[in-house]
PDB file of N, CA and C in Angstrom:
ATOM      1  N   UNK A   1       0.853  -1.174   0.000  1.00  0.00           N
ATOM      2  CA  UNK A   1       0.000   0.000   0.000  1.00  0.00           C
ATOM      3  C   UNK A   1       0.901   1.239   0.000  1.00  0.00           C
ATOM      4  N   UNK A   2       0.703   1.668  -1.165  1.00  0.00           N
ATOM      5  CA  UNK A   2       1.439   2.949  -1.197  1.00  0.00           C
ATOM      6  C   UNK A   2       1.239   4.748  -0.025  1.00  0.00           C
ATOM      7  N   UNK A   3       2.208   4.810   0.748  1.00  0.00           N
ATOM      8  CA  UNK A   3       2.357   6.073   1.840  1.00  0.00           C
ATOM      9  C   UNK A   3       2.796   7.778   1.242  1.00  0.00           C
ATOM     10  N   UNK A   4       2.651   8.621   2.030  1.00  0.00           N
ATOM     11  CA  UNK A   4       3.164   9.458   1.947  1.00  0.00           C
ATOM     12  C   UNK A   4       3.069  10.132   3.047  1.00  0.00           C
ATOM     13  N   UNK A   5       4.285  10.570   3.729  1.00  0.00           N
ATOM     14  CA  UNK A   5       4.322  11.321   4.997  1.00  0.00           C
ATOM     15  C   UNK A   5       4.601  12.721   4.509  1.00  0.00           C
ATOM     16  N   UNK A   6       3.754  13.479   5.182  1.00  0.00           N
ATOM     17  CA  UNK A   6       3.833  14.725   4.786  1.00  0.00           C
ATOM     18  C   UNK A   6       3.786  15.979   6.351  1.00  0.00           C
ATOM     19  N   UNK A   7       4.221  16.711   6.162  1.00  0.00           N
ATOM     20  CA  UNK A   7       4.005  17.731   7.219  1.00  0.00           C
ATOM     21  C   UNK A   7       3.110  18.364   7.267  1.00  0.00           C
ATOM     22  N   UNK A   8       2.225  19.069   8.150  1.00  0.00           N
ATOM     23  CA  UNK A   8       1.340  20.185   7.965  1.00  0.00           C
ATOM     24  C   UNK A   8       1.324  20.880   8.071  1.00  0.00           C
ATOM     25  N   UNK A   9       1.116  22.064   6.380  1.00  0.00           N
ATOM     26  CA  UNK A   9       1.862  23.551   6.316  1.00  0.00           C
ATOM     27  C   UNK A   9       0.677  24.406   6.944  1.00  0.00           C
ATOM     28  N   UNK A  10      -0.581  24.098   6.959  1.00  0.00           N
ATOM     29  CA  UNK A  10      -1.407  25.037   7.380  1.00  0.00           C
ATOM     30  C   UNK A  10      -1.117  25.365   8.830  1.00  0.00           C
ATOM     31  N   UNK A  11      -1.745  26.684   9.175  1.00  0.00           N
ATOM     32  CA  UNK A  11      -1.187  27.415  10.256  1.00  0.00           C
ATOM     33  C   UNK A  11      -2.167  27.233  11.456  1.00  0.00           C
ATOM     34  N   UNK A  12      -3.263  26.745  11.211  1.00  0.00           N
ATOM     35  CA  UNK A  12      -4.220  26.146  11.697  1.00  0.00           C
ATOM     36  C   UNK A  12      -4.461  24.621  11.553  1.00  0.00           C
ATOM     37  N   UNK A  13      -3.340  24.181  11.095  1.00  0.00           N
ATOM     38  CA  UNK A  13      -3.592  22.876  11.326  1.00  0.00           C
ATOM     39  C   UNK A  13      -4.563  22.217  10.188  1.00  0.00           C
ATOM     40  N   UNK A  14      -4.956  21.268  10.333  1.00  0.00           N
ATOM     41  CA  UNK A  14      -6.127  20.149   9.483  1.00  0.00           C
ATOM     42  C   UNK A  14      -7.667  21.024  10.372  1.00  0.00           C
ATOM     43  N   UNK A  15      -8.069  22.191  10.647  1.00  0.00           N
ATOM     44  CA  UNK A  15      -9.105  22.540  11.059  1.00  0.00           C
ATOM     45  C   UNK A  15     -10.241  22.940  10.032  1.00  0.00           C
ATOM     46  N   UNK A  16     -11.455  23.348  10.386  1.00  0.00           N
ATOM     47  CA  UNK A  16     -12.662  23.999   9.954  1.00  0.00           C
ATOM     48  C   UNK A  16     -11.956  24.079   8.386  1.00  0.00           C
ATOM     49  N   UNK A  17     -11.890  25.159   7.699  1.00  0.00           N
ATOM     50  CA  UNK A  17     -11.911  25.410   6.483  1.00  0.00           C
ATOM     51  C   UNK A  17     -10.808  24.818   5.596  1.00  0.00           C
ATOM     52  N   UNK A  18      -9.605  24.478   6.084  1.00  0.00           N
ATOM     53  CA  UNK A  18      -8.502  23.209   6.001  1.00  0.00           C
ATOM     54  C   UNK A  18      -8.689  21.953   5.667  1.00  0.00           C
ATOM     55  N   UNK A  19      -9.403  21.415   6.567  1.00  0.00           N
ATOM     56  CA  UNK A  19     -10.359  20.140   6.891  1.00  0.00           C
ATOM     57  C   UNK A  19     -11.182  19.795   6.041  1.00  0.00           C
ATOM     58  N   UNK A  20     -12.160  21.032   5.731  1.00  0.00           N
ATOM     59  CA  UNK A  20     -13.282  20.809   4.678  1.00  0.00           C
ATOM     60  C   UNK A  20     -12.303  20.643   3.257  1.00  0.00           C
ATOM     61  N   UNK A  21     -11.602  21.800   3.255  1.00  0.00           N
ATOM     62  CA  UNK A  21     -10.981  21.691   1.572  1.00  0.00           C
ATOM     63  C   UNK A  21     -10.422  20.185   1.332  1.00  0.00           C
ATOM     64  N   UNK A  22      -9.665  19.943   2.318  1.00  0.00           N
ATOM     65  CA  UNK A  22      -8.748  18.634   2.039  1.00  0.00           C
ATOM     66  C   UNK A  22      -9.799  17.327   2.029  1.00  0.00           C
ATOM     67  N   UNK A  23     -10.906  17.278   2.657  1.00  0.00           N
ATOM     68  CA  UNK A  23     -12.126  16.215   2.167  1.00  0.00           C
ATOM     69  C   UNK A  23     -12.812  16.496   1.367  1.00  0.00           C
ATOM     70  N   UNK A  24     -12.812  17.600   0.626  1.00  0.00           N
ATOM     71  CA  UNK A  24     -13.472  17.344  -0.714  1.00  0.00           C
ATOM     72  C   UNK A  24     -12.384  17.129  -1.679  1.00  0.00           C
ATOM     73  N   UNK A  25     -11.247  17.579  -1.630  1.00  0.00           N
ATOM     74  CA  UNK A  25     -10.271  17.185  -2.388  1.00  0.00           C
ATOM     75  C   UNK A  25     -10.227  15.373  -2.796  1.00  0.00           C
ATOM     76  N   UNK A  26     -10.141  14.833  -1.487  1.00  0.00           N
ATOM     77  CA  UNK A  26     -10.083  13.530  -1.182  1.00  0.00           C
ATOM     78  C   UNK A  26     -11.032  12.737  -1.125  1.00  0.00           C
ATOM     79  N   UNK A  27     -12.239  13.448  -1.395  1.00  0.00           N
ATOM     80  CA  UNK A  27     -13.402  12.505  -1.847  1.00  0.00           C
ATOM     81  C   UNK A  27     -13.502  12.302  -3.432  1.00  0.00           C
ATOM     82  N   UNK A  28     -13.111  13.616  -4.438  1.00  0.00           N
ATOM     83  CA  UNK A  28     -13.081  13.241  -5.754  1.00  0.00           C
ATOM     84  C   UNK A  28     -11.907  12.397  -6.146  1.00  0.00           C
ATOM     85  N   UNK A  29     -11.015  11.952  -4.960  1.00  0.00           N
ATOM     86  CA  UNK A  29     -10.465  11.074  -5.964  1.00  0.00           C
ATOM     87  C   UNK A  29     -11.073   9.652  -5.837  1.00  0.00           C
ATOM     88  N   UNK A  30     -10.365   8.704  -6.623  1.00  0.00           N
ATOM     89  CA  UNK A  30     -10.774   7.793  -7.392  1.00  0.00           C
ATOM     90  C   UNK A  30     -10.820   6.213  -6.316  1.00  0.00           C
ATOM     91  N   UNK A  31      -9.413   6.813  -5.506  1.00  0.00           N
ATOM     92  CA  UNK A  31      -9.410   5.683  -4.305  1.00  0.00           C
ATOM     93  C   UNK A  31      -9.917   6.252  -3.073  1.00  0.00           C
ATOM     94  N   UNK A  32      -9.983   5.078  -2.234  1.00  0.00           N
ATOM     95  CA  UNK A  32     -10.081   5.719  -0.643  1.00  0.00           C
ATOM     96  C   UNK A  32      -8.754   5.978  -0.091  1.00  0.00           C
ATOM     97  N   UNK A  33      -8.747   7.023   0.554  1.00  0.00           N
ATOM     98  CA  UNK A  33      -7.627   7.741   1.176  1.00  0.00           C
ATOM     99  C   UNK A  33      -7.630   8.088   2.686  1.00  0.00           C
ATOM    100  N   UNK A  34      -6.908   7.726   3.649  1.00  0.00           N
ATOM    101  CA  UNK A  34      -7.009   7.609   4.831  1.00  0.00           C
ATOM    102  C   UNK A  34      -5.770   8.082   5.424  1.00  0.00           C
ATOM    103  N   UNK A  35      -5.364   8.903   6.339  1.00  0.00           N
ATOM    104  CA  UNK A  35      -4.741   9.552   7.230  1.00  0.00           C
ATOM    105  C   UNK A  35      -4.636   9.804   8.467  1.00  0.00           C
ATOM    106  N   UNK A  36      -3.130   9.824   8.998  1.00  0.00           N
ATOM    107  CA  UNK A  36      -2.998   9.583  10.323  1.00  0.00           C
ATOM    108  C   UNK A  36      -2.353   9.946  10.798  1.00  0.00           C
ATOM    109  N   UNK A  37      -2.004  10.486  12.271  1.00  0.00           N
ATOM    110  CA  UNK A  37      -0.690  10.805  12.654  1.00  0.00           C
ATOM    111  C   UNK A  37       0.129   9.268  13.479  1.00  0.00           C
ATOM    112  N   UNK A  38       1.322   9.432  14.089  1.00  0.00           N
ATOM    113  CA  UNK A  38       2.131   8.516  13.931  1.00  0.00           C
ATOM    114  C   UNK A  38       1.375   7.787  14.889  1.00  0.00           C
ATOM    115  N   UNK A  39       0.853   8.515  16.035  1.00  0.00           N
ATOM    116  CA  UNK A  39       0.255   7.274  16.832  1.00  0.00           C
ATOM    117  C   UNK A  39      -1.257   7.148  17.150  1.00  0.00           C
ATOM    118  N   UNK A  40      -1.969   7.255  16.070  1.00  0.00           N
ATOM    119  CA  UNK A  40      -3.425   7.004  15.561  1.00  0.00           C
ATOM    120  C   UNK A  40      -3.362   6.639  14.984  1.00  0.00           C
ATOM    121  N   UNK A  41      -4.723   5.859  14.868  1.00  0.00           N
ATOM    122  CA  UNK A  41      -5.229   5.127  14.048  1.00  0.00           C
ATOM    123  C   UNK A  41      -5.790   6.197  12.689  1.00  0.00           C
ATOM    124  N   UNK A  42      -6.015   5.076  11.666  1.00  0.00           N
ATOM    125  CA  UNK A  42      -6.353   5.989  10.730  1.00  0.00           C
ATOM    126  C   UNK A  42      -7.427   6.559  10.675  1.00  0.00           C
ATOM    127  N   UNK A  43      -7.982   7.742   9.801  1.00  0.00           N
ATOM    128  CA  UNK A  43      -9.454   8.262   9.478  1.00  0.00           C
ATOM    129  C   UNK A  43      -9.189   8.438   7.904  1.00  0.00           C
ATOM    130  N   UNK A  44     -10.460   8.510   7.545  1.00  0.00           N
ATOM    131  CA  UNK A  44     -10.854   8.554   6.174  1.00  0.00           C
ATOM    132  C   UNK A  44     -10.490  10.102   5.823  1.00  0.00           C
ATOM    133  N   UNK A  45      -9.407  10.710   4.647  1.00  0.00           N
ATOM    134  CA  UNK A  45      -9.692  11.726   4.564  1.00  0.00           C
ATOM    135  C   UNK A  45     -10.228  12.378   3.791  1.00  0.00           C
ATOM    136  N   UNK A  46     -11.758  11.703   3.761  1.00  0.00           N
ATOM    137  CA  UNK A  46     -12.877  12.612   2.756  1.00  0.00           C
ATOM    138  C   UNK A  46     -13.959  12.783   4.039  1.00  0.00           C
ATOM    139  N   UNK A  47     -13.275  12.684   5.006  1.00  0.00           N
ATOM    140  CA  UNK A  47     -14.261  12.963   6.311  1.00  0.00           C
ATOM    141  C   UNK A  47     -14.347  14.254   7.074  1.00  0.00           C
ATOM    142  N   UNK A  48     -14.544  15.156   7.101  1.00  0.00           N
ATOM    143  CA  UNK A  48     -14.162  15.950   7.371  1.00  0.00           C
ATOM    144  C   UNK A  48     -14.407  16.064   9.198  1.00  0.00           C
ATOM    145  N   UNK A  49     -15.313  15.611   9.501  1.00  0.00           N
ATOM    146  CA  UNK A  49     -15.215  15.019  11.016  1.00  0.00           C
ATOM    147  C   UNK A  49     -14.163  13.918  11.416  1.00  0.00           C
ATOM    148  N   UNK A  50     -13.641  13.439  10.507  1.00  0.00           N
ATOM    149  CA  UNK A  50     -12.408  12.480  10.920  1.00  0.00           C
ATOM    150  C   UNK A  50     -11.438  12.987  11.266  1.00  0.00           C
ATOM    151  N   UNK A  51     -10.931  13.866  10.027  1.00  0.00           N
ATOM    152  CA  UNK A  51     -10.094  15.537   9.805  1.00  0.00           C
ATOM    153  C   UNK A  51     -10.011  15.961  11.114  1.00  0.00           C
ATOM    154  N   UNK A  52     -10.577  16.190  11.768  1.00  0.00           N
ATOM    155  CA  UNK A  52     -10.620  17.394  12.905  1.00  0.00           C
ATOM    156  C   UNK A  52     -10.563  16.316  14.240  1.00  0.00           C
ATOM    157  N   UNK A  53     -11.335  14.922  14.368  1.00  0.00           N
ATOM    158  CA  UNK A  53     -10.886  14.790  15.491  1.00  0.00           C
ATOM    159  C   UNK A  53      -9.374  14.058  15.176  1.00  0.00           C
ATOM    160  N   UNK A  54      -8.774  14.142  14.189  1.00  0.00           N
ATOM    161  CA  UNK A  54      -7.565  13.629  14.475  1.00  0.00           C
ATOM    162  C   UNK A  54      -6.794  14.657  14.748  1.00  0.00           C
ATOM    163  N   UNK A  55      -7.023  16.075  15.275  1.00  0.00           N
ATOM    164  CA  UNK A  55      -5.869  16.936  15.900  1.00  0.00           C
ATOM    165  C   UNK A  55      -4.773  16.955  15.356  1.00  0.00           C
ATOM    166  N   UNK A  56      -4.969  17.233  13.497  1.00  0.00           N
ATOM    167  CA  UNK A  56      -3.621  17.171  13.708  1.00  0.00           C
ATOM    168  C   UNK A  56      -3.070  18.875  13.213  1.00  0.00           C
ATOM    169  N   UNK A  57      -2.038  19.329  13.992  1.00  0.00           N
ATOM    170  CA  UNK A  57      -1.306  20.945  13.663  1.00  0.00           C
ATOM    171  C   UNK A  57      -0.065  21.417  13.098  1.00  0.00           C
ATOM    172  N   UNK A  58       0.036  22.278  13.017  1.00  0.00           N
ATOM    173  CA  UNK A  58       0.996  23.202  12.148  1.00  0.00           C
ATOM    174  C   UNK A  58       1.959  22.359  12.334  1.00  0.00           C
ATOM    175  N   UNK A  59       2.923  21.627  11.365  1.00  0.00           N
ATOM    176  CA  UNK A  59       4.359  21.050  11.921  1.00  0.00           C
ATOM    177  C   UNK A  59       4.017  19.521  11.847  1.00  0.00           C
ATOM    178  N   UNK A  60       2.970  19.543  12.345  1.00  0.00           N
ATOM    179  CA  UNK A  60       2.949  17.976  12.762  1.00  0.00           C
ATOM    180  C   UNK A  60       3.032  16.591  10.987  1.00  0.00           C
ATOM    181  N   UNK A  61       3.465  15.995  11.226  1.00  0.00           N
ATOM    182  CA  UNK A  61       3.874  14.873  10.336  1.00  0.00           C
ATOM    183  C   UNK A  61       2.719  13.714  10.360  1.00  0.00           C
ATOM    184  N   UNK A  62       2.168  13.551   9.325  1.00  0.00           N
ATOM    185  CA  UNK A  62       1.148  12.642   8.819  1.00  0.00           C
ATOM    186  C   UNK A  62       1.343  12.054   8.056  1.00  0.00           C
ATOM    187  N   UNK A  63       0.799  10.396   7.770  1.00  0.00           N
ATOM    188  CA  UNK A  63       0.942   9.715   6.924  1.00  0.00           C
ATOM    189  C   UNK A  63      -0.635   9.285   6.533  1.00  0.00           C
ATOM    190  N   UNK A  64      -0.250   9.780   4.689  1.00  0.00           N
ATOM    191  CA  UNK A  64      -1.285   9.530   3.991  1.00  0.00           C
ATOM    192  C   UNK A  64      -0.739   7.735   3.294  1.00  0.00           C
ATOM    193  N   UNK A  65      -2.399   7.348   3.059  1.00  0.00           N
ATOM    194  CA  UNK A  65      -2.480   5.800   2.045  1.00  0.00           C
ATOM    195  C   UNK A  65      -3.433   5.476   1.694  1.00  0.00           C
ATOM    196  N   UNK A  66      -3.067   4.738   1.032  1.00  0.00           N
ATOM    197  CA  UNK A  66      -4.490   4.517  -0.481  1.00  0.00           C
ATOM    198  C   UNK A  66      -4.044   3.467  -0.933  1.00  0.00           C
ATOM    199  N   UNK A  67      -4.790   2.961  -1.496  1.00  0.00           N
ATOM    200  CA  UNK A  67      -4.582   1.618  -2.141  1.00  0.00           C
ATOM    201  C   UNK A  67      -5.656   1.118  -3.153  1.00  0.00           C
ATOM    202  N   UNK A  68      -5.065   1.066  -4.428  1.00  0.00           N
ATOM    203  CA  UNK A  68      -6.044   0.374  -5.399  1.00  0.00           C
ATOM    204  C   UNK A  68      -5.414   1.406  -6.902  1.00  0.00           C
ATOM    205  N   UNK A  69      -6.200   0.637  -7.942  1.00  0.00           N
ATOM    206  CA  UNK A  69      -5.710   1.817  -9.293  1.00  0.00           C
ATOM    207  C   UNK A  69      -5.598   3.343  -8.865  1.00  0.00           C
ATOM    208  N   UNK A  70      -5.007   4.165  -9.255  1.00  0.00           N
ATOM    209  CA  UNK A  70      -4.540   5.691  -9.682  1.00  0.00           C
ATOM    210  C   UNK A  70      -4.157   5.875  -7.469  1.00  0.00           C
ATOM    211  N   UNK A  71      -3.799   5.142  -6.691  1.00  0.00           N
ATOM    212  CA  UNK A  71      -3.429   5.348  -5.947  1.00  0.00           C
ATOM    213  C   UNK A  71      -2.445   6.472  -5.478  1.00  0.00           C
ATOM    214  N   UNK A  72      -1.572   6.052  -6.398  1.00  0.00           N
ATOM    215  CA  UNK A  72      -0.066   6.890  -5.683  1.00  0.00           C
ATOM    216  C   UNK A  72      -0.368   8.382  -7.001  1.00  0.00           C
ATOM    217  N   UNK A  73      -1.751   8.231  -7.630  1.00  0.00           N
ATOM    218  CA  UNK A  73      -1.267   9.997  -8.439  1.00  0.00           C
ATOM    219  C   UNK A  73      -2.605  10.295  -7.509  1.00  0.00           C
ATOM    220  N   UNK A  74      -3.532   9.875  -6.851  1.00  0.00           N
ATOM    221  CA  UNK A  74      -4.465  10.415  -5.812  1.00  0.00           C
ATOM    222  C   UNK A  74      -3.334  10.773  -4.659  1.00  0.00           C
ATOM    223  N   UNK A  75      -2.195  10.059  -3.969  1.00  0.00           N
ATOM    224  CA  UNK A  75      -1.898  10.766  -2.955  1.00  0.00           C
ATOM    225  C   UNK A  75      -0.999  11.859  -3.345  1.00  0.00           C
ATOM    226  N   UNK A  76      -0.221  12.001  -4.326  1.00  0.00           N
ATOM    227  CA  UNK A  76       0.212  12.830  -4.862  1.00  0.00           C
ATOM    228  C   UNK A  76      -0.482  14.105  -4.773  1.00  0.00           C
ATOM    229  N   UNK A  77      -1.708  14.299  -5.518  1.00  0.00           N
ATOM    230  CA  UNK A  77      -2.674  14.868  -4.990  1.00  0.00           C
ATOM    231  C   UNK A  77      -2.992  15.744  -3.585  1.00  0.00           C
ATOM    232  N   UNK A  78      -3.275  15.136  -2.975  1.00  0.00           N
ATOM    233  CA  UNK A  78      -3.807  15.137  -1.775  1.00  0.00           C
ATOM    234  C   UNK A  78      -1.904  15.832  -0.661  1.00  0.00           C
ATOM    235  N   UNK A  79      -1.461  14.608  -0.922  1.00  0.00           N
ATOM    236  CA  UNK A  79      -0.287  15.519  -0.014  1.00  0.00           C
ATOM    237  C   UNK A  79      -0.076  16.694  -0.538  1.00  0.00           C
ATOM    238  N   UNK A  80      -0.483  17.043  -1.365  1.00  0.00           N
ATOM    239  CA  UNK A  80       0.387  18.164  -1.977  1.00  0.00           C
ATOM    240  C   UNK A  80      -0.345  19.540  -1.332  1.00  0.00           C
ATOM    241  N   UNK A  81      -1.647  18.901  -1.266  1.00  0.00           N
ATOM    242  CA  UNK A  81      -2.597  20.098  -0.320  1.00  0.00           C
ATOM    243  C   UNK A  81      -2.186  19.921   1.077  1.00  0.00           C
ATOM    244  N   UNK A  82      -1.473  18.854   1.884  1.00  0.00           N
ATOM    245  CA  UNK A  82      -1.606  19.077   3.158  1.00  0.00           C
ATOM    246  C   UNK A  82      -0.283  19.774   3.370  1.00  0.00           C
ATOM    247  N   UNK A  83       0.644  20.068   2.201  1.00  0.00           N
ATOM    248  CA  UNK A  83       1.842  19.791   2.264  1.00  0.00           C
ATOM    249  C   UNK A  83       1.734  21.914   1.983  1.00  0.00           C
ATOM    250  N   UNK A  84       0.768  22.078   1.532  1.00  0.00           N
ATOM    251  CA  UNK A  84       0.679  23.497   1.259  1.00  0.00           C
ATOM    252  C   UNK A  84      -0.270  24.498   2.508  1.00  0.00           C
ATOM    253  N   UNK A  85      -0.131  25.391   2.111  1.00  0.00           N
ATOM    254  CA  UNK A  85      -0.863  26.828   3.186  1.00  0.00           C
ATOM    255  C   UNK A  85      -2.574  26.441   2.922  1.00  0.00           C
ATOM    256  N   UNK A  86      -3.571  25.762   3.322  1.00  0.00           N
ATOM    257  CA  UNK A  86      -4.687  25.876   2.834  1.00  0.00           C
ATOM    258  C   UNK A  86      -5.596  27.068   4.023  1.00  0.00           C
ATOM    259  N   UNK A  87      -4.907  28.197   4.456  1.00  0.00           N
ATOM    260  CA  UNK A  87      -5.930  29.152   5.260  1.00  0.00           C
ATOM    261  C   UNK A  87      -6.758  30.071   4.604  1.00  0.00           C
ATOM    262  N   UNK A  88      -6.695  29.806   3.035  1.00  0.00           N
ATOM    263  CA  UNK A  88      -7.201  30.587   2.085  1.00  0.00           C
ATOM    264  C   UNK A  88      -6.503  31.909   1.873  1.00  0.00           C
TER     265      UNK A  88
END
């Protein structure tokens, strides 16, 4: 199953308007995509209630995974938003 650990550039963390962007991001893609920090369990990240209770903030290091066809260009994707400023 293909990973990607990524940091989180937002300044607020995976919160409210962060949260939402990055689960709709992660719901149009094609696989399921799930995220975590190092010592949680995973959540779905087209959840946007998953998003938020996993606490995760500015700095902190997450690992995204997916698994199935167009996998690794969905996390590509997707890290690339957690990996960026999403405070609008």
């Amino acid at each position: 199953m293909p990973e990607r650990h990524v940091t989180v550039a937002s300044k607020v963390g995976l919160h409210a308007r962060p949260a939402a962007m990055l689960a709709k991001a992660a719901a149009e893609q094609s696989v399921k995509i799930t995220i975590r920090k190092q010592e949680t369990e995973p959540v779905e990240a087209a959840s946007v209630l998953g998003l938020m209770t996993l606490g995760a903030e500015h700095g902190d290091q997450v690992v995204l995974a997916a698994e199935g066809e167009g996998a690794e260009e969905a996390l590509d994707r997707i890290a690339e938003l957690v990996g960026s400023e999403l405070d609008g």
